[in-house]
Protein backbone atom coordinates (compact mmCIF):
# COMPACT_ATOMS: atom_id res chain seq x y z
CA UNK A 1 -3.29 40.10 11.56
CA UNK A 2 -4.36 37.03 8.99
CA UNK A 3 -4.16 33.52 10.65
CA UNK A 4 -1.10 31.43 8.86
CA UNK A 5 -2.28 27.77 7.71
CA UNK A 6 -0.74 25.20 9.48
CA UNK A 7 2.29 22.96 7.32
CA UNK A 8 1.41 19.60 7.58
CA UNK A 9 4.90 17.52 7.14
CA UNK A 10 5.06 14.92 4.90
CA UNK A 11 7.34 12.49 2.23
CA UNK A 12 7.05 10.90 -0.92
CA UNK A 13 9.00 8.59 -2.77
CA UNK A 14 10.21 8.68 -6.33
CA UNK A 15 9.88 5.21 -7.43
CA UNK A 16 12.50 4.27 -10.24
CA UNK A 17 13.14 0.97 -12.33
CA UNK A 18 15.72 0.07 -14.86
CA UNK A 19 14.20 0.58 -18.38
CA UNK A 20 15.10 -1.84 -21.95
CA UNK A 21 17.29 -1.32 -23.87
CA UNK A 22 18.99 1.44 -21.58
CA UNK A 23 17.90 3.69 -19.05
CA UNK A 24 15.05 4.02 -16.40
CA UNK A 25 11.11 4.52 -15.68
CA UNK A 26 9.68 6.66 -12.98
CA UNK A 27 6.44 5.58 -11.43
CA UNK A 28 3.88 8.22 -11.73
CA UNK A 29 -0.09 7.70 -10.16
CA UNK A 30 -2.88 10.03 -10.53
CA UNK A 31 -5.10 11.70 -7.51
CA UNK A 32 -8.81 11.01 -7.93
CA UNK A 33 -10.26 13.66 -9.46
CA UNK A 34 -12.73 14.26 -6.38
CA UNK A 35 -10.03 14.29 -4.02
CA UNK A 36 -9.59 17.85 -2.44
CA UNK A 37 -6.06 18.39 -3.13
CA UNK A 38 -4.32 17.56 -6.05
CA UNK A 39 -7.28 15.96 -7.58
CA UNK A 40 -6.87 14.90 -11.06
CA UNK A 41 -2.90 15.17 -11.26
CA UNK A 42 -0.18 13.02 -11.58
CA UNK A 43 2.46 12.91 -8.91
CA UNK A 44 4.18 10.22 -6.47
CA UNK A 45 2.58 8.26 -3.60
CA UNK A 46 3.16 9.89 -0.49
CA UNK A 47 1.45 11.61 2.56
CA UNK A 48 2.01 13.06 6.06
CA UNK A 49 3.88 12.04 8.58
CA UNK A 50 1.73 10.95 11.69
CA UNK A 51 2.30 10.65 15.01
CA UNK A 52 3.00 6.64 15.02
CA UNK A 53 5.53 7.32 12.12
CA UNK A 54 8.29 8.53 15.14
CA UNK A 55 6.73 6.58 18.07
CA UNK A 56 9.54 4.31 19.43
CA UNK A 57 7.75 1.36 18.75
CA UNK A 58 8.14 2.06 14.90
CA UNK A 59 11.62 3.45 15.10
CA UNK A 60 12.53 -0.44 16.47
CA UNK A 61 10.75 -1.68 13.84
CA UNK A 62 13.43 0.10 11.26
CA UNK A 63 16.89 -0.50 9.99
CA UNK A 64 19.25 1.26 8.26
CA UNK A 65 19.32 4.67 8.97
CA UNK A 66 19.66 5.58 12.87
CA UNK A 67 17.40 9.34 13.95
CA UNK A 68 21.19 10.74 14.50
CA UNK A 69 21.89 10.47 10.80
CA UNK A 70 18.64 11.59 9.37
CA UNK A 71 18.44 15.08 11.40
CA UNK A 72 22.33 15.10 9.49
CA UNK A 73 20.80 15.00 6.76
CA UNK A 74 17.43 16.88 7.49
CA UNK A 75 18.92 19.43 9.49
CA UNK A 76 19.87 20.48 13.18
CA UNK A 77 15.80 22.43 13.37
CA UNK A 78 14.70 18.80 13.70
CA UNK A 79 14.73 16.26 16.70
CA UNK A 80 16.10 13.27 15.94
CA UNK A 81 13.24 10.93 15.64
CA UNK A 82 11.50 13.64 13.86
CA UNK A 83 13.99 13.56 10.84
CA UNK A 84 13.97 9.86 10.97
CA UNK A 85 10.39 10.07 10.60
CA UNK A 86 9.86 11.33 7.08
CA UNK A 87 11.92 7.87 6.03
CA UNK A 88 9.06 6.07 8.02
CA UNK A 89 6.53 7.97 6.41
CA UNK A 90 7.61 7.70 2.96
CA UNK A 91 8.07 3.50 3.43
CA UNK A 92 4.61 3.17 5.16
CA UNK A 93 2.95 5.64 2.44
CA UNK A 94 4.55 3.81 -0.50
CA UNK A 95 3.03 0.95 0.70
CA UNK A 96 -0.48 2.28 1.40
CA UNK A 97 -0.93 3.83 -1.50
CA UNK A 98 0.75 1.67 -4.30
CA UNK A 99 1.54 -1.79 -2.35
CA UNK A 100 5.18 -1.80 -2.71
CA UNK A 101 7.13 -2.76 1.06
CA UNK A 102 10.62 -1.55 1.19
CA UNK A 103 11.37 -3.69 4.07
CA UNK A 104 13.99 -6.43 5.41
CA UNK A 105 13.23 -9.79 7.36
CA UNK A 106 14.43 -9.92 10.66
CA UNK A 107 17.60 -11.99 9.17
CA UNK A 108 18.23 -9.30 6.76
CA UNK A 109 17.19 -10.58 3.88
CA UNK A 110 15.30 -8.71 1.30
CA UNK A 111 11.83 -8.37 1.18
CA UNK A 112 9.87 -10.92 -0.32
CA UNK A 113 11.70 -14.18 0.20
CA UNK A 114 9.26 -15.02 -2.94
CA UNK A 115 6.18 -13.86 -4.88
CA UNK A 116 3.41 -15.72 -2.96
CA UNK A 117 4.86 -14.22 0.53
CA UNK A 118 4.75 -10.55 -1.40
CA UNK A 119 0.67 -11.33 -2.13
CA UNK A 120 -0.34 -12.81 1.20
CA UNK A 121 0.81 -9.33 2.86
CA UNK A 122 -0.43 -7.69 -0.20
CA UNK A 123 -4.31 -9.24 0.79
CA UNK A 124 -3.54 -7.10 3.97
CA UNK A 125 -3.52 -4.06 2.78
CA UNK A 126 -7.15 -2.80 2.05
CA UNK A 127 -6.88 -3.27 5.67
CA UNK A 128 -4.80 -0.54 6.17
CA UNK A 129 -8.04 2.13 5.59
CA UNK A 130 -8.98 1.75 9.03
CA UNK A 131 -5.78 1.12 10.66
CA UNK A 132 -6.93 -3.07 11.10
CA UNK A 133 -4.20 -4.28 11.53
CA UNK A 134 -1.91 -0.81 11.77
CA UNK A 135 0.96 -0.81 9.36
CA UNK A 136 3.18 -1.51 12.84
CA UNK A 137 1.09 -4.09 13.78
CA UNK A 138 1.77 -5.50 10.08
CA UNK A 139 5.68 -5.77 9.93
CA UNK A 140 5.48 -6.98 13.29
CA UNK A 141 3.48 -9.63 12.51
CA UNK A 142 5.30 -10.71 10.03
CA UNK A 143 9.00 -10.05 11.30
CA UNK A 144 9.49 -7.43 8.94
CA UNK A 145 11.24 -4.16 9.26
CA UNK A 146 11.27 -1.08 6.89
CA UNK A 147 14.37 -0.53 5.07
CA UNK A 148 15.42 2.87 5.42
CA UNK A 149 18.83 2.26 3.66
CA UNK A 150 16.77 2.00 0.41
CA UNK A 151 15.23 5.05 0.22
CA UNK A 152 17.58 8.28 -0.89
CA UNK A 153 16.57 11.92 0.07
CA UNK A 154 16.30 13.66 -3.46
CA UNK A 155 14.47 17.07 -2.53
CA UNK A 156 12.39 19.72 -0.44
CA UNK A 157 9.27 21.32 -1.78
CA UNK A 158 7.09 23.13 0.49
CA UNK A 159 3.06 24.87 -0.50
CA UNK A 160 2.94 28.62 -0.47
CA UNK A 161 1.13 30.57 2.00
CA UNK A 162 -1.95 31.92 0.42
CA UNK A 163 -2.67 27.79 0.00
CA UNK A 164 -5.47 26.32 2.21
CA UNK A 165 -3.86 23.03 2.65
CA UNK A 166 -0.55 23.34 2.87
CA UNK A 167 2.51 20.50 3.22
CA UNK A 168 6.30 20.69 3.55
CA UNK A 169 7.41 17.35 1.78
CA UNK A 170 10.61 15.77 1.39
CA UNK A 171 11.18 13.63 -1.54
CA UNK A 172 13.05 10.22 -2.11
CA UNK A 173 13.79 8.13 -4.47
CA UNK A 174 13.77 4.37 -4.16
CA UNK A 175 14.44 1.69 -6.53
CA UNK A 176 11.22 -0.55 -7.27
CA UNK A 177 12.10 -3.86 -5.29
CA UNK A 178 12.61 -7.34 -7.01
CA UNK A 179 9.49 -9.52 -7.17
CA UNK A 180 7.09 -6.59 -6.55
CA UNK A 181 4.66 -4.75 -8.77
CA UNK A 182 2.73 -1.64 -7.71
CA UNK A 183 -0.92 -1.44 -7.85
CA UNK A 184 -2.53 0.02 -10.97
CA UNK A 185 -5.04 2.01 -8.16
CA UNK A 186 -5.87 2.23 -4.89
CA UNK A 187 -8.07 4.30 -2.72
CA UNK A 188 -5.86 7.26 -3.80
CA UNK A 189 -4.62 6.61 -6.92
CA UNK A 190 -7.45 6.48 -10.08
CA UNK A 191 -4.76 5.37 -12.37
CA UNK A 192 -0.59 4.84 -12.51
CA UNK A 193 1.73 4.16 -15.06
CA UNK A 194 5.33 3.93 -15.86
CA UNK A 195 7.36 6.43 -18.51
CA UNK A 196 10.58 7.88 -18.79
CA UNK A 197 11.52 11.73 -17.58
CA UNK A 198 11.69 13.07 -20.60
CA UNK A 199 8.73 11.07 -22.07
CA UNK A 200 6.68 12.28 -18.84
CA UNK A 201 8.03 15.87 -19.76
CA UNK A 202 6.69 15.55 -23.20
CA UNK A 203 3.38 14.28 -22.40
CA UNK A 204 3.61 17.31 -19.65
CA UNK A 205 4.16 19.70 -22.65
CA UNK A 206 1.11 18.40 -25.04
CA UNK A 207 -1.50 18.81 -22.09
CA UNK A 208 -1.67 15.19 -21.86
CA UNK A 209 -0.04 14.37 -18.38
CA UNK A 210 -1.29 17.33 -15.62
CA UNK A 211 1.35 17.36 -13.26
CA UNK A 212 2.44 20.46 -10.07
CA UNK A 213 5.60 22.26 -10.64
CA UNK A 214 7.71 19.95 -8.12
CA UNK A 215 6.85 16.60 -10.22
CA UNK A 216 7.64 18.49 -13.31
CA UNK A 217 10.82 19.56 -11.94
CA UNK A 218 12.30 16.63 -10.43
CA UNK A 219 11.16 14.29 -14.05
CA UNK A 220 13.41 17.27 -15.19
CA UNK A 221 16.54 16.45 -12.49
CA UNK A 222 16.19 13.21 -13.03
CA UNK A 223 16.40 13.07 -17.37
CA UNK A 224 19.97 14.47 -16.56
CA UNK A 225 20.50 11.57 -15.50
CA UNK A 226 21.58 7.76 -17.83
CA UNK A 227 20.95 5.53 -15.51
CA UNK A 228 19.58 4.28 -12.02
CA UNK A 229 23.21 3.91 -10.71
CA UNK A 230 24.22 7.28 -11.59
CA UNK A 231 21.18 9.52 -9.86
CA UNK A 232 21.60 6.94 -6.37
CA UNK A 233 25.30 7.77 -6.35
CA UNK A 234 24.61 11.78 -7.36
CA UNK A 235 22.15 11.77 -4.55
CA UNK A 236 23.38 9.81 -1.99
CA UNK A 237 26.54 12.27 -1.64
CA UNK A 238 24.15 15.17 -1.52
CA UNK A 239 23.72 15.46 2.60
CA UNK A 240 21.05 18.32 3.17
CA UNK A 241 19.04 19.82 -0.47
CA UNK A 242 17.79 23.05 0.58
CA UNK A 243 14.56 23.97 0.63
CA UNK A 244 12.57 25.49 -2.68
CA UNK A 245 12.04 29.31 -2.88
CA UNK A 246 9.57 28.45 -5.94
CA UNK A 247 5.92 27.73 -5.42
CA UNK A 248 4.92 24.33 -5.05
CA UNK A 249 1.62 24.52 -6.66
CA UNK A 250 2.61 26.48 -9.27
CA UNK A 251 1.68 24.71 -12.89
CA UNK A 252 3.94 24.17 -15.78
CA UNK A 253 1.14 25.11 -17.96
């Protein structure tokens, strides 16, 4: 009898903006080429879910989604705060990785009030390596709380069996935020940029953008799709996506 890797959960987050003259952008970063899985390819920040991401103490520290209507949407298999969790994940991961805070003030007002405020906790966060401060310790500190409401569940992919690491992510997508710009890199990202599905998909195709089969897949969801309001409104009606039968590792080319 073989031993069965353990699935690691874990989100990521889709990040869209409105394109000019018409349309939208999805934000795409690239692994480190030395990094032991996924290295070299382009996907979307995200990362497992941890242990802090569903402790009550962060649950308090979020709005906009209550642990009743995430399992809805996640499924009955999961306990409450462990289907809120993957929204926690994916808004501390996005900001980890890429800098980008979907979060409220504790009036409700959009985060940042203004640029400057978005840098000053932007200084913070090669800080976030080695967990000083924590990324709870962070909004607290600055009366913040993540914004649940503004992420969208788009998707289910999970690694096949014969893989040595293996991860059952959810995906959302998430609008990129007024007044904030992603980092170009980070400790796990060598390089990011911006293109359109179908320009991604053509880049893809020419050899010139390595990307997994779920990436590919949901750049090719979203170009049926005109415009940011159309896939929040396809997606936000969409209350459980089943999981993937296909492999998640599996390359286009």
């Amino acid at each position: 009898m073989t031993n069965q890797t353990k699935v690691r959960q874990a989100a990521s987050v889709i990040l869209l903006r409105r394109a000019e003259p018409k349309g939208f952008e999805v934000f795409l970063t690239q692994r480190p080429h030395a990094m032991p899985f996924l290295g070299g390819m382009y996907c979307y920040p995200g990362g497992g879910v941890s242990k802090e991401d569903f402790s009550p103490c962060m649950i308090e520290r979020s709005v906009g989604l209550s642990a009743a209507q995430a399992r809805k949407i996640m499924g009955a298999h999961l306990v409450p705060r462990h289907a809120l969790a993957f929204w926690i994940a994916a808004v501390r991961e996005l900001f980890e990785e890429v800098g980008i805070l979907l979060a409220v003030h504790e009036s409700g007002e959009p985060f940042p009030k203004s640029q400057p405020h978005a840098r000053r906790l932007l200084e913070k966060h090669h800080g976030l390596l080695d967990r000083s401060p924590s990324f709870l310790s962070l909004l607290e500190s600055n009366d913040l709380r993540c914004d649940l409401a503004s992420l969208v569940y788009f998707s289910r992919w999970q690694t096949p069996s014969h893989v040595s690491l293996r991860f059952d992510t959810r995906f959302f997508v998430a609008a990129l935020p007024e007044k904030q710009t992603p980092l170009e890199s980070s400790y796990e990202v060598s390089h990011s940029l911006w293109l359109a599905p179908e320009r991604a998909m053509q880049l893809h195709e020419r050899g010139e953008l390595p990307l997994i089969f779920p990436t590919f897949a949901s750049l090719r969801n979203l170009a049926d799709f005109e415009t940011l309001e159309s896939v929040f409104k396809e997606f936000r009606t969409n209350s459980i996506t089943p999981i993937s039968t296909k492999p998640a590792l599996l390359l286009k080319r």
